[in-house]
Protein backbone atom coordinates (compact mmCIF):
# COMPACT_ATOMS: atom_id res chain seq x y z
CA UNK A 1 -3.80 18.41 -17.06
CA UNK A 2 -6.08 16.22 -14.77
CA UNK A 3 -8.04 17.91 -12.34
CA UNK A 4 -8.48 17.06 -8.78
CA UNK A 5 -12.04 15.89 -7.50
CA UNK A 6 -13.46 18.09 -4.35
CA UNK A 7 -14.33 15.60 -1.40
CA UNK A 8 -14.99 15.86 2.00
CA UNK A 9 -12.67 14.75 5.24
CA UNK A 10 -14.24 11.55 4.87
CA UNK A 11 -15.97 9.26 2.24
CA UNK A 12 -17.53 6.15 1.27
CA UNK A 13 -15.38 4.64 -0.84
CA UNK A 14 -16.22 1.36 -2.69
CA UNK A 15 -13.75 -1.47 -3.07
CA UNK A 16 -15.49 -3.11 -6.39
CA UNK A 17 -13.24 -6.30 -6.99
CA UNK A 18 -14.61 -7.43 -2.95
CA UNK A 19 -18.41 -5.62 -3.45
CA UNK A 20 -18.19 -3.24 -0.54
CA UNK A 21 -18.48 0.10 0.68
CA UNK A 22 -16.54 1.44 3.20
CA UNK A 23 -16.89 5.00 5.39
CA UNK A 24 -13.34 6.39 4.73
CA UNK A 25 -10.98 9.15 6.77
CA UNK A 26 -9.32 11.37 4.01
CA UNK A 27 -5.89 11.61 5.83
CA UNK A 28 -3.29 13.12 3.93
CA UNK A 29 -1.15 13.19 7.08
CA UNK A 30 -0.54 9.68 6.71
CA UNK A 31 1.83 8.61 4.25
CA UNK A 32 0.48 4.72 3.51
CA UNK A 33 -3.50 3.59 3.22
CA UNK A 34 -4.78 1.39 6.05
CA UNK A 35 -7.49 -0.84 6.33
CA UNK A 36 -8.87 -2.66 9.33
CA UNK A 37 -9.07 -6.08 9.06
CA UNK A 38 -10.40 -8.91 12.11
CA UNK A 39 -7.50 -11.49 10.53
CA UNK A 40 -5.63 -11.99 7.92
CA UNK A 41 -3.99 -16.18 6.80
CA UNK A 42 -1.72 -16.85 4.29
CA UNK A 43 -3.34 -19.66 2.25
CA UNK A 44 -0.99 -20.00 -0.23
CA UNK A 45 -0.20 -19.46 -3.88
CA UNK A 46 -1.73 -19.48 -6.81
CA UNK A 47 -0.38 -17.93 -10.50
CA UNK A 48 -2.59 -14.43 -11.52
CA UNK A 49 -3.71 -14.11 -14.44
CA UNK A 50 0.05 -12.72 -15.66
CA UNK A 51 1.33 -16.37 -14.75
CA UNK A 52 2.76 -15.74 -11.75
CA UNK A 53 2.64 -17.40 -8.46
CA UNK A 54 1.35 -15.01 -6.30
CA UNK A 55 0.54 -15.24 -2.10
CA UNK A 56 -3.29 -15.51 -1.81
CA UNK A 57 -4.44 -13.69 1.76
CA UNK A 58 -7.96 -14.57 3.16
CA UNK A 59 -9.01 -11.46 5.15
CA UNK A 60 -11.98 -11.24 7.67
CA UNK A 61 -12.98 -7.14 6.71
CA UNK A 62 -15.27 -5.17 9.61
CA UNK A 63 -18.40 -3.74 7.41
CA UNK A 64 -20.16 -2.44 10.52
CA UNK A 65 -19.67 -2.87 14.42
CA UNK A 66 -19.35 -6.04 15.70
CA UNK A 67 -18.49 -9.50 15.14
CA UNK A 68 -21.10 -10.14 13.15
CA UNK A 69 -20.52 -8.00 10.51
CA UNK A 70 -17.57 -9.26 9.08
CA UNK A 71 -16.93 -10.12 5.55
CA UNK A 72 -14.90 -13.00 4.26
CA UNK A 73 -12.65 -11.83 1.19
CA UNK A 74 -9.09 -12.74 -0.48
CA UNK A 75 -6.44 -10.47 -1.90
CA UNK A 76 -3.01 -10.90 -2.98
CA UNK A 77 -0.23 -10.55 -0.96
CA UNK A 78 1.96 -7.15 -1.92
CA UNK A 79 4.71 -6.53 -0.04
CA UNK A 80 4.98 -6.04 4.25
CA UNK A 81 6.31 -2.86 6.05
CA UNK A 82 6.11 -1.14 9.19
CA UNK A 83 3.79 1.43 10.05
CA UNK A 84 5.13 4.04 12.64
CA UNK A 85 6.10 2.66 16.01
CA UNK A 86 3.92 -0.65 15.87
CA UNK A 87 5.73 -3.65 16.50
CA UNK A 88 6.48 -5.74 13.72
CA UNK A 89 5.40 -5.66 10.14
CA UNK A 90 2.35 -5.10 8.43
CA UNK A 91 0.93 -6.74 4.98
CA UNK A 92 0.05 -4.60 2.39
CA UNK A 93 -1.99 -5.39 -0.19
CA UNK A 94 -2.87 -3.70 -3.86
CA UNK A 95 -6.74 -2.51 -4.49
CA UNK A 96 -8.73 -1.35 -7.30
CA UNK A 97 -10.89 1.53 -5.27
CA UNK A 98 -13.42 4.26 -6.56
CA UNK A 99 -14.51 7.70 -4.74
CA UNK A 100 -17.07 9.38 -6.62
CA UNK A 101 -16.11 9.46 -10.30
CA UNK A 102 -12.34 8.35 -9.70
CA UNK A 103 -11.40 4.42 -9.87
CA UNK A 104 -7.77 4.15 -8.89
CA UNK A 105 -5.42 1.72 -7.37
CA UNK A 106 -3.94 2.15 -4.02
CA UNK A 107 -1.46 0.32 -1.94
CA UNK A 108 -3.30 -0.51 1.54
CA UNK A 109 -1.84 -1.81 4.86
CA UNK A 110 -3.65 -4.50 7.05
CA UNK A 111 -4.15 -3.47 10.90
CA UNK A 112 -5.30 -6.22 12.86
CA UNK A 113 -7.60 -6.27 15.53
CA UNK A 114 -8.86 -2.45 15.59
CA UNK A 115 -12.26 -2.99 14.84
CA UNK A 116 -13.50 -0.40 17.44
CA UNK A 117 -12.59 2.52 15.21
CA UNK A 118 -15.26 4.11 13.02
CA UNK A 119 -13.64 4.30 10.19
CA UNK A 120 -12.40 1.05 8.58
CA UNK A 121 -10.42 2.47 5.64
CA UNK A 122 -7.96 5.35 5.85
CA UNK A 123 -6.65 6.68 2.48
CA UNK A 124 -3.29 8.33 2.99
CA UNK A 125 -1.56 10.85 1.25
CA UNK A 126 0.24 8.25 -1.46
CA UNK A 127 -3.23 7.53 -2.93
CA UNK A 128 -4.83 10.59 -2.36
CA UNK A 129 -2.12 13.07 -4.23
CA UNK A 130 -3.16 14.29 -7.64
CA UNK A 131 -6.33 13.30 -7.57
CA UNK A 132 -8.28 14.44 -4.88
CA UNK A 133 -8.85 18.48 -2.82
CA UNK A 134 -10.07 17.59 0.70
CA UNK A 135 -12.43 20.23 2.14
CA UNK A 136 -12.32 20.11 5.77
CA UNK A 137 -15.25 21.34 6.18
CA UNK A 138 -17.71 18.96 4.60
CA UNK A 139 -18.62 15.14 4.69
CA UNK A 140 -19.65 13.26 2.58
CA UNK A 141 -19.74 14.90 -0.79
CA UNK A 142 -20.61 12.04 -3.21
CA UNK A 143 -23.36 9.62 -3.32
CA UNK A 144 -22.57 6.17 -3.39
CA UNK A 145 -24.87 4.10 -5.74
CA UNK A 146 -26.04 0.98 -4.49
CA UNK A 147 -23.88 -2.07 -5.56
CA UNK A 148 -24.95 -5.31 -6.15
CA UNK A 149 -23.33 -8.50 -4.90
CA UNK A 150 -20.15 -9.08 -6.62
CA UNK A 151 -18.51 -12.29 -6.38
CA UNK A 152 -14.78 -12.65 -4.82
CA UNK A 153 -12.69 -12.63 -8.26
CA UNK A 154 -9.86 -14.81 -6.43
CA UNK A 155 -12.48 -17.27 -5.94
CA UNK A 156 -12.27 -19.32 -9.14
CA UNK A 157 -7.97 -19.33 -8.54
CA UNK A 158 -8.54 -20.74 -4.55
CA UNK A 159 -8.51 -24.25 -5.87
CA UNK A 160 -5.58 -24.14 -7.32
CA UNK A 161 -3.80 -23.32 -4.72
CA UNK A 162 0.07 -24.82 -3.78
């Protein structure tokens, strides 16, 4: 029996594969992950490391306020769905994430254009069930260690691109 982690309402939470750290709402009202992104372009495909041809994204991540702090990084594509009662569809991408000692993989949702909100990342209830107890009353329960500069891992497959 695996036992849930104790965390606060919200988090840093660091998305390894892309070398960042993100403040995080814990929102298990919200049935999908969501991420805040400043664009997101199709570049094309390229075959994972399974062999298949897969839809690269390029996606321009807010790491602080502003413009300025954006950070260039590529995922693959997923699948696309709707999120409530926002028009049209949504990408939604795979990613390897950690919250203090938990890595896990969660299925996260691109919003566009909503970089005035404080928190980037929202984890929703699909990848916060079984593994995590949110105390509303606390913040900020685990330390993040300091990362170093990882490089892009879809780097190496943009040139082969189709």
């Amino acid at each position: 029996m695996s036992r849930e982690t104790r965390v606060g309402w919200k988090e840093r939470v660091k998305i390894p594969a892309w070398g960042l750290t993100l403040k995080a709402l814990l929102d298990p009202g919200a049935p999908l992950s969501t991420l805040v992104v400043e664009g997101v372009e199709a570049l094309g495909r390229v075959r994972d490391d399974e062999g298949r041809r897969r839809l690269v994204l390029r996606l321009a991540v807010p790491v602080a306020r502003g413009k300025s702090r954006l950070k260039v990084v590529h995922a693959f594509y997923h699948r696309r769905t709707r999120l409530g009662e926002a028009p049209g569809r949504a990408y939604v991408v795979k990613l390897p994430l950690r919250l203090g000692d938990q890595r896990f993989e969660a299925e996260v949702a691109l919003l566009e254009g909503l970089s005035r909100r404080q928190h980037f990342l929202h984890l929703g209830r699909e990848a916060l069930s079984g593994r995590f107890l949110i105390d509303p009353s606390e913040a900020y329960l685990h330390r993040v260690r300091p990362h170093g500069a990882e490089k892009d891992p879809m780097l190496p497959l943009l040139g082969e691109i189709e």
